[in-house]
N, C-alpha and C. Protein backbone atom coordinates (compact mmCIF):
# COMPACT_ATOMS: atom_id res chain seq x y z
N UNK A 1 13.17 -38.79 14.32
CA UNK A 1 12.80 -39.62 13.20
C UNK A 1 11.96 -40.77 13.73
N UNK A 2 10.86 -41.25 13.55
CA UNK A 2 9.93 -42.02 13.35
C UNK A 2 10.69 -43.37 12.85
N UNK A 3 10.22 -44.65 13.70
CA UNK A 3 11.11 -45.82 13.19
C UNK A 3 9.85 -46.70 12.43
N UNK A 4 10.22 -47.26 11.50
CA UNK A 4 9.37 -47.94 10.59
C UNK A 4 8.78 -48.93 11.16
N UNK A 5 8.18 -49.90 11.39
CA UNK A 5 7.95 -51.67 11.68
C UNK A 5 8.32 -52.25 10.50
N UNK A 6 9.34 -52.49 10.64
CA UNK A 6 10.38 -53.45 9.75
C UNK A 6 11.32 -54.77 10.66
N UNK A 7 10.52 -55.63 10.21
CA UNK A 7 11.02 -56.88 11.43
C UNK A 7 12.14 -57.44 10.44
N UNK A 8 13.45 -57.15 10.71
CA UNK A 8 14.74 -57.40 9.94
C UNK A 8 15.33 -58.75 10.54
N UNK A 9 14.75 -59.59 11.41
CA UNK A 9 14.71 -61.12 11.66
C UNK A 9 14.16 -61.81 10.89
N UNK A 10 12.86 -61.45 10.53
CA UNK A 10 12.39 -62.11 9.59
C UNK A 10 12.44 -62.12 8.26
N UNK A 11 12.93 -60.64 8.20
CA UNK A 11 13.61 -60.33 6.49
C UNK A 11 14.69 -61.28 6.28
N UNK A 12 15.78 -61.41 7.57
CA UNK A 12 17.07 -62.64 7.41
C UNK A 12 16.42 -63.35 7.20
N UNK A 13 15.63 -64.06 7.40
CA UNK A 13 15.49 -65.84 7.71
C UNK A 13 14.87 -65.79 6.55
N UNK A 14 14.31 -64.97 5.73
CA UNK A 14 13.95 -64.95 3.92
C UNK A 14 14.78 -64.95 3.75
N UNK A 15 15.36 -64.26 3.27
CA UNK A 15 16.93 -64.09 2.50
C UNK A 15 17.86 -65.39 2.62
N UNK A 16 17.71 -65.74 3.65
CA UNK A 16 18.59 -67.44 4.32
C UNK A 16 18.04 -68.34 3.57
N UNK A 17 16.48 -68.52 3.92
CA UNK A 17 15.65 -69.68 3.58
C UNK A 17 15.20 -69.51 2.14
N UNK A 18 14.81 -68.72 1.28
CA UNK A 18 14.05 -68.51 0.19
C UNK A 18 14.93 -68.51 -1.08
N UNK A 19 16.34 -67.45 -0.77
CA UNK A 19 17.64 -66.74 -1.44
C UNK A 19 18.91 -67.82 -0.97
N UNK A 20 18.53 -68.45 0.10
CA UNK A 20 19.74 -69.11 -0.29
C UNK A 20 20.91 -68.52 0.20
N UNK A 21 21.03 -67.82 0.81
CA UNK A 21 22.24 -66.69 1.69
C UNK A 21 22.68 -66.83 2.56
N UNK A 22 23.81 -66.94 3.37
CA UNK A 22 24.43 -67.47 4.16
C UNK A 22 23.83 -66.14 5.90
N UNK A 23 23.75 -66.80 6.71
CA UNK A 23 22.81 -66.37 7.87
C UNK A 23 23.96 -64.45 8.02
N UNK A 24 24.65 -64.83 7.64
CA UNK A 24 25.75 -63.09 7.64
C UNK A 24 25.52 -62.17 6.76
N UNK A 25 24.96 -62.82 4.99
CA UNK A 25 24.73 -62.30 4.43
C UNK A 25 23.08 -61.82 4.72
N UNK A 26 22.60 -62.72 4.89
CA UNK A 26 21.01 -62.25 5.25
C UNK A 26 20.67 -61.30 6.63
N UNK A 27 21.52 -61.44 7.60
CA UNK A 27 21.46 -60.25 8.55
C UNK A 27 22.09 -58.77 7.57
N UNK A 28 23.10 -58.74 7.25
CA UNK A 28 23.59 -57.99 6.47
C UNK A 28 22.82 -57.24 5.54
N UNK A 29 21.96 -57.56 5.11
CA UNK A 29 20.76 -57.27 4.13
C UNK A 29 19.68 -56.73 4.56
N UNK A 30 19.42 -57.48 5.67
CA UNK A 30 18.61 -56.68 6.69
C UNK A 30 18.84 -55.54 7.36
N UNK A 31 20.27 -55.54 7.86
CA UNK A 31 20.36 -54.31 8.56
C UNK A 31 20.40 -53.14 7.78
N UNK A 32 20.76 -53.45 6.32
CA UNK A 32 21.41 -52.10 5.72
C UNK A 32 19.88 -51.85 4.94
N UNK A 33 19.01 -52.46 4.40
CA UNK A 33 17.87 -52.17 4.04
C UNK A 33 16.86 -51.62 5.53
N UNK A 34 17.30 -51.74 6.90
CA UNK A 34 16.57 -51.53 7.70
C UNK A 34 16.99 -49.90 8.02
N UNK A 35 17.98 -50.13 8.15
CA UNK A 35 18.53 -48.28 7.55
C UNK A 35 18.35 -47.76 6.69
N UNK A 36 18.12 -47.89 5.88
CA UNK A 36 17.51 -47.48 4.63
C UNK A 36 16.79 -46.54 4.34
N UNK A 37 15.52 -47.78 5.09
CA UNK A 37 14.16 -47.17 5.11
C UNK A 37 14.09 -46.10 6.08
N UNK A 38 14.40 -46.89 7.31
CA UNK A 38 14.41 -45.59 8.27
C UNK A 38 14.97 -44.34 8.18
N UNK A 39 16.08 -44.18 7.57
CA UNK A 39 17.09 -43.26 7.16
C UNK A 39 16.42 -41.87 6.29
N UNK A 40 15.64 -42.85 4.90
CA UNK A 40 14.79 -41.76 4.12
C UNK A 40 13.21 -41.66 4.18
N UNK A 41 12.43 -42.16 5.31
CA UNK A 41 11.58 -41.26 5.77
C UNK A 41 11.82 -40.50 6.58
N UNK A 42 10.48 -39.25 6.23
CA UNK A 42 10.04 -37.96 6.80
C UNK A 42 9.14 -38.25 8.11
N UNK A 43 9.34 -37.96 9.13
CA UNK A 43 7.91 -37.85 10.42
C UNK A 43 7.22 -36.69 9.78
N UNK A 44 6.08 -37.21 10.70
CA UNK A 44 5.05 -35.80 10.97
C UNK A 44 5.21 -34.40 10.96
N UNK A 45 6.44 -34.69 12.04
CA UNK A 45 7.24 -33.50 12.76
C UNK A 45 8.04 -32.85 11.70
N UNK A 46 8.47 -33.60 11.70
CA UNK A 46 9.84 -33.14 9.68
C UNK A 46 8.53 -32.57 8.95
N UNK A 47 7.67 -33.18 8.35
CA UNK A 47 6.61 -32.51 7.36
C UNK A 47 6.26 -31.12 8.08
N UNK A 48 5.51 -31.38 9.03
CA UNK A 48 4.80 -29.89 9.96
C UNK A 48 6.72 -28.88 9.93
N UNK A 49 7.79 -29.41 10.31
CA UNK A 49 8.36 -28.21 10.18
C UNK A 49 8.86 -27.84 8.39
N UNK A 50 8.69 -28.50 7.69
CA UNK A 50 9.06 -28.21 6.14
C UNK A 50 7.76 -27.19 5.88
N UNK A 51 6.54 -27.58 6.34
CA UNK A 51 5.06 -27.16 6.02
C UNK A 51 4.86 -25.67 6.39
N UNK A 52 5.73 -25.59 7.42
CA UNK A 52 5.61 -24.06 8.44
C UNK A 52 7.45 -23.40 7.65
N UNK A 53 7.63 -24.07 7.32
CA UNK A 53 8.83 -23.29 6.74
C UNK A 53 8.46 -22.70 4.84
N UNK A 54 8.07 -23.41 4.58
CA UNK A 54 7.27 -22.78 3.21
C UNK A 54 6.28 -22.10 3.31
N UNK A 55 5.83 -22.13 4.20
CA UNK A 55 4.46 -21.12 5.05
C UNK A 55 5.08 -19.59 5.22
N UNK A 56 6.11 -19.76 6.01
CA UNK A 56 6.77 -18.70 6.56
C UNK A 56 7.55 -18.13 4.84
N UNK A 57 8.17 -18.95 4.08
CA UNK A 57 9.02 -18.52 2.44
C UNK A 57 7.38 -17.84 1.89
N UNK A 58 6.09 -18.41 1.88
CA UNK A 58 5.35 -17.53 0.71
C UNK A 58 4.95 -16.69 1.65
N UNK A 59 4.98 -16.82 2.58
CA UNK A 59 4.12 -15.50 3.35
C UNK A 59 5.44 -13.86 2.89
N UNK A 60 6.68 -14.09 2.99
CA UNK A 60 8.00 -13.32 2.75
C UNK A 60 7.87 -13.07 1.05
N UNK A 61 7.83 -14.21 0.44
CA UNK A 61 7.80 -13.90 -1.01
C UNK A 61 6.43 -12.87 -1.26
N UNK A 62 4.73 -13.10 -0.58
CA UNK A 62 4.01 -12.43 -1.06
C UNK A 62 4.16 -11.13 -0.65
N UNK A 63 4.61 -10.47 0.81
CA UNK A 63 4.94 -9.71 1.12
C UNK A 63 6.20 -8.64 0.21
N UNK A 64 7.20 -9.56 -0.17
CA UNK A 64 8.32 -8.61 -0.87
C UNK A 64 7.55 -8.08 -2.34
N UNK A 65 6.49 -9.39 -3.13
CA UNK A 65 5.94 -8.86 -4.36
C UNK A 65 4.66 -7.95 -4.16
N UNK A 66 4.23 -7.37 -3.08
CA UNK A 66 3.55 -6.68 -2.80
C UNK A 66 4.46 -5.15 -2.75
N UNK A 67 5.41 -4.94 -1.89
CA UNK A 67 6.28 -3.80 -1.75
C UNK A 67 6.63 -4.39 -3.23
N UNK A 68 7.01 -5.14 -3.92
CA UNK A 68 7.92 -4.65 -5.44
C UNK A 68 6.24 -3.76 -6.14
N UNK A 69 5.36 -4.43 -6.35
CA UNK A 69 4.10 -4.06 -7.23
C UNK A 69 3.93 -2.18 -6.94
N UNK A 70 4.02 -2.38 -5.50
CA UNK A 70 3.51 -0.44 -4.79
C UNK A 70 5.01 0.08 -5.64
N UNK A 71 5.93 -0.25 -5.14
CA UNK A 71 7.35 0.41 -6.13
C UNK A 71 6.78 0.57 -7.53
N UNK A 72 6.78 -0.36 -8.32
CA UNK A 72 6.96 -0.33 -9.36
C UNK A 72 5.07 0.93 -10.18
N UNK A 73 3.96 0.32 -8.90
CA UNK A 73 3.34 1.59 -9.11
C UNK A 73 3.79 2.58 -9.24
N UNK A 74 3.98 3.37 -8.15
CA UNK A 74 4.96 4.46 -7.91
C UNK A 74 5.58 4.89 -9.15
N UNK A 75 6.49 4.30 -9.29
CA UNK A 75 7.51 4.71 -10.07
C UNK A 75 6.67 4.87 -11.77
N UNK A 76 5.31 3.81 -12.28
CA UNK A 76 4.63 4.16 -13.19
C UNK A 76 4.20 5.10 -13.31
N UNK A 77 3.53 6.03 -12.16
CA UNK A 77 2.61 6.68 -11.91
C UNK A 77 3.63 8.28 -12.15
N UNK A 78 4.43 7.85 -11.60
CA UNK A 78 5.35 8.93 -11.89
C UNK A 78 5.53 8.93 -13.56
N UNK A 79 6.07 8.01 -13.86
CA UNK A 79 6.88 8.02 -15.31
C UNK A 79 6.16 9.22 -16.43
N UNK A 80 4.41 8.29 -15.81
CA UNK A 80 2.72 8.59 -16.45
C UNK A 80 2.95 10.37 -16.61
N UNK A 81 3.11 10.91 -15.21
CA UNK A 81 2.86 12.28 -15.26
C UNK A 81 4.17 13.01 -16.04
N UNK A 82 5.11 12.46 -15.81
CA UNK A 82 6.19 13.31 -16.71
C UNK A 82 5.55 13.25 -18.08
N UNK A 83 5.64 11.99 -18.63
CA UNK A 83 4.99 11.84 -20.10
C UNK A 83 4.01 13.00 -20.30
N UNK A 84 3.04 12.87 -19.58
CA UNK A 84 2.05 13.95 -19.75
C UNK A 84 2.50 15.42 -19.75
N UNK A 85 3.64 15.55 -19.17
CA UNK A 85 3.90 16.65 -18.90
C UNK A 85 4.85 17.52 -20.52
N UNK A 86 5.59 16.42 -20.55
CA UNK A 86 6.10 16.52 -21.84
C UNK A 86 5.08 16.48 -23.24
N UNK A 87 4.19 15.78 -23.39
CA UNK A 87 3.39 16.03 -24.08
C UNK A 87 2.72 17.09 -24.08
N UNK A 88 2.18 17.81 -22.93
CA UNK A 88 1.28 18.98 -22.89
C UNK A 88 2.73 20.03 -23.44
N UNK A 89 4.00 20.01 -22.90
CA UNK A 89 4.52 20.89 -23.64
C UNK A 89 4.62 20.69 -25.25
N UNK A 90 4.68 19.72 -26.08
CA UNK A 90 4.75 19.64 -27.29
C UNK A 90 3.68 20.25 -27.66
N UNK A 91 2.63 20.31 -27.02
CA UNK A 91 0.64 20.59 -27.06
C UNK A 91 0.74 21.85 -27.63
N UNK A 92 1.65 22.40 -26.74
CA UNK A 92 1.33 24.02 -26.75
C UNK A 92 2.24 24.51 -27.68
N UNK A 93 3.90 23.80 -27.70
CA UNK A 93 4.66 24.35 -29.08
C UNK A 93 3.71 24.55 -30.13
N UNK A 94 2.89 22.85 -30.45
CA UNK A 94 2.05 23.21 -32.04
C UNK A 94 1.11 23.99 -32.05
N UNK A 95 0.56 24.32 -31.06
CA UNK A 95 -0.46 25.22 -30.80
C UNK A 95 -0.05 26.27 -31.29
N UNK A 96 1.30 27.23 -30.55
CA UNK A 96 1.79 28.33 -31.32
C UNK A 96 2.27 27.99 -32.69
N UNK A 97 2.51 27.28 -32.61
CA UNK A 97 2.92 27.08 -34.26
C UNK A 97 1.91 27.45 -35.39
N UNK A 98 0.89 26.33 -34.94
CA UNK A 98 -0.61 26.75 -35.66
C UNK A 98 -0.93 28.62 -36.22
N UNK A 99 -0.78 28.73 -34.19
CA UNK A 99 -1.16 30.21 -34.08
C UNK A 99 -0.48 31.34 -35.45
N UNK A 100 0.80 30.92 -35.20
CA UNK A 100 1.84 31.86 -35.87
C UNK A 100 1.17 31.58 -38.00
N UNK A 101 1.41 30.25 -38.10
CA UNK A 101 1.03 29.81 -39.44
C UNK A 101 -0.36 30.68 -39.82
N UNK A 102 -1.59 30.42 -38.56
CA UNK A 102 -2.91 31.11 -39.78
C UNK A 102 -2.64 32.86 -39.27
N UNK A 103 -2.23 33.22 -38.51
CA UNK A 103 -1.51 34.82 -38.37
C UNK A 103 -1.19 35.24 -39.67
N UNK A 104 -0.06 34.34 -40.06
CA UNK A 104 0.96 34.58 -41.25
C UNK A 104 -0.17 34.26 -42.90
N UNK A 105 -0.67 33.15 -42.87
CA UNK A 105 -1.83 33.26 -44.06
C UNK A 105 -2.95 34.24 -44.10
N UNK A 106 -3.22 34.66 -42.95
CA UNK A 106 -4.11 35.81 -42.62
C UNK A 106 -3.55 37.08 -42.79
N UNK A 107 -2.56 37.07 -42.88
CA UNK A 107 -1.95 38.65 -43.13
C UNK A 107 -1.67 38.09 -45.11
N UNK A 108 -0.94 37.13 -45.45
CA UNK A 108 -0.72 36.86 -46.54
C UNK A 108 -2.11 37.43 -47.62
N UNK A 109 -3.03 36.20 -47.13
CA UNK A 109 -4.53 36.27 -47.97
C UNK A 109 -4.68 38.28 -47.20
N UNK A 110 -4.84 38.84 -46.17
CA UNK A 110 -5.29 39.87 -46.22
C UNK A 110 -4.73 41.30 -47.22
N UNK A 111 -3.29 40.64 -47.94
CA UNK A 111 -2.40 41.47 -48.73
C UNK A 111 -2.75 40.94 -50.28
N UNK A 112 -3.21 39.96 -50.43
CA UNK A 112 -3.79 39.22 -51.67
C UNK A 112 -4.34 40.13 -52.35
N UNK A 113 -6.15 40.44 -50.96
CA UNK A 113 -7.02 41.24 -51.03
C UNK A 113 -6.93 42.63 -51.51
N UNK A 114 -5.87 43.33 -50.53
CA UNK A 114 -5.87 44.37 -50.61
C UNK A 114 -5.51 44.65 -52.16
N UNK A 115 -4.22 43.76 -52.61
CA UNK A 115 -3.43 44.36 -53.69
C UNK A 115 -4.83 44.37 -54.88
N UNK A 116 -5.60 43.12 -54.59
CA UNK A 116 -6.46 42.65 -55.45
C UNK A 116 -7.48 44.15 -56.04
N UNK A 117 -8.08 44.59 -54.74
CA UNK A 117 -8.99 45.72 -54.40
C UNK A 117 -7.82 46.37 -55.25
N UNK A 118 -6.91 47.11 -55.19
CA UNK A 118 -6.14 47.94 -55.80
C UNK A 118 -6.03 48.17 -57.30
N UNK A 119 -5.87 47.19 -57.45
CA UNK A 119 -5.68 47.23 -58.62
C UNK A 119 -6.56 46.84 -59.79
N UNK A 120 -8.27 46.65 -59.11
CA UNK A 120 -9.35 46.48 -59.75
C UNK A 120 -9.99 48.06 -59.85
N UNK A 121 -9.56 48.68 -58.64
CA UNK A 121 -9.72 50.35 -58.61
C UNK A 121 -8.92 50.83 -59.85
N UNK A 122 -7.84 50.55 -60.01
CA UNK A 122 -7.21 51.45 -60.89
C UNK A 122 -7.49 51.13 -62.22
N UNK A 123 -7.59 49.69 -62.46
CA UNK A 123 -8.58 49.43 -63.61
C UNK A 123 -9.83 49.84 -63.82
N UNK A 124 -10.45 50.02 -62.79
CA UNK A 124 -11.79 50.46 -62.80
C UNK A 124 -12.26 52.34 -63.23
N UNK A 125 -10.99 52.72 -62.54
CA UNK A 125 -10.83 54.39 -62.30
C UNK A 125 -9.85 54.76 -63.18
N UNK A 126 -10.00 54.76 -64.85
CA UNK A 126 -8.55 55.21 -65.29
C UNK A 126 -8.55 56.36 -65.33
């Protein structure tokens, strides 16, 4: 820890002379405000190791949200192709479905016809 320039002799002899304080109380005042200060500053050294320690936390944090992002690719990319996969099967159910439906109107309308033809013959041919 880094010591302040805090001349706590001369802080007493304020406190004595200015405040009015008895020479015990004004050392007293001094010392514990001289701790104080010194007590809650940071050095250089304290900053540079807080500085390299949050250095070292985002370098870990960008690293872990990099492996989460490739995971969570992954795991999209996957999700993506099942979806697709399931969809192309629904693709092809309606597809036959379709298939089967104009089959079935195509034979329907082709029996329409026929009966139609039939029975314009027999009207036609009594």
């Amino acid at each position: 820890m880094a010591s302040v320039a805090f001349d706590t002799l001369k802080f007493a002899r304020t406190l004595r002379d200015k405040a009015q304080l008895s020479p015990e109380q004004a050392e007293g005042f001094a010392v514990a405000v001289s701790e104080a200060v010194q007590g809650d500053l940071a050095t250089k050294a304290d900053l540079q190791i807080l500085d390299t320690g949050l250095r070292n936390e985002m370098q870990s944090l960008r690293s872990e949200l990099k492996n989460d992002m490739q995971s969570l690719r992954t795991e999209l990319k996957s999700e993506l192709r099942e979806s697709e996969a399931r969809l192309e099967t629904k693709l092809e159910r309606q597809r036959s479905e379709i298939v089967k439906w104009m089959f079935g109107t195509i034979g329907f309308q082709t029996l329409i016809i026929l009966g139609a033809v039939i029975a314009l013959v027999r009207v036609v041919k009594p």
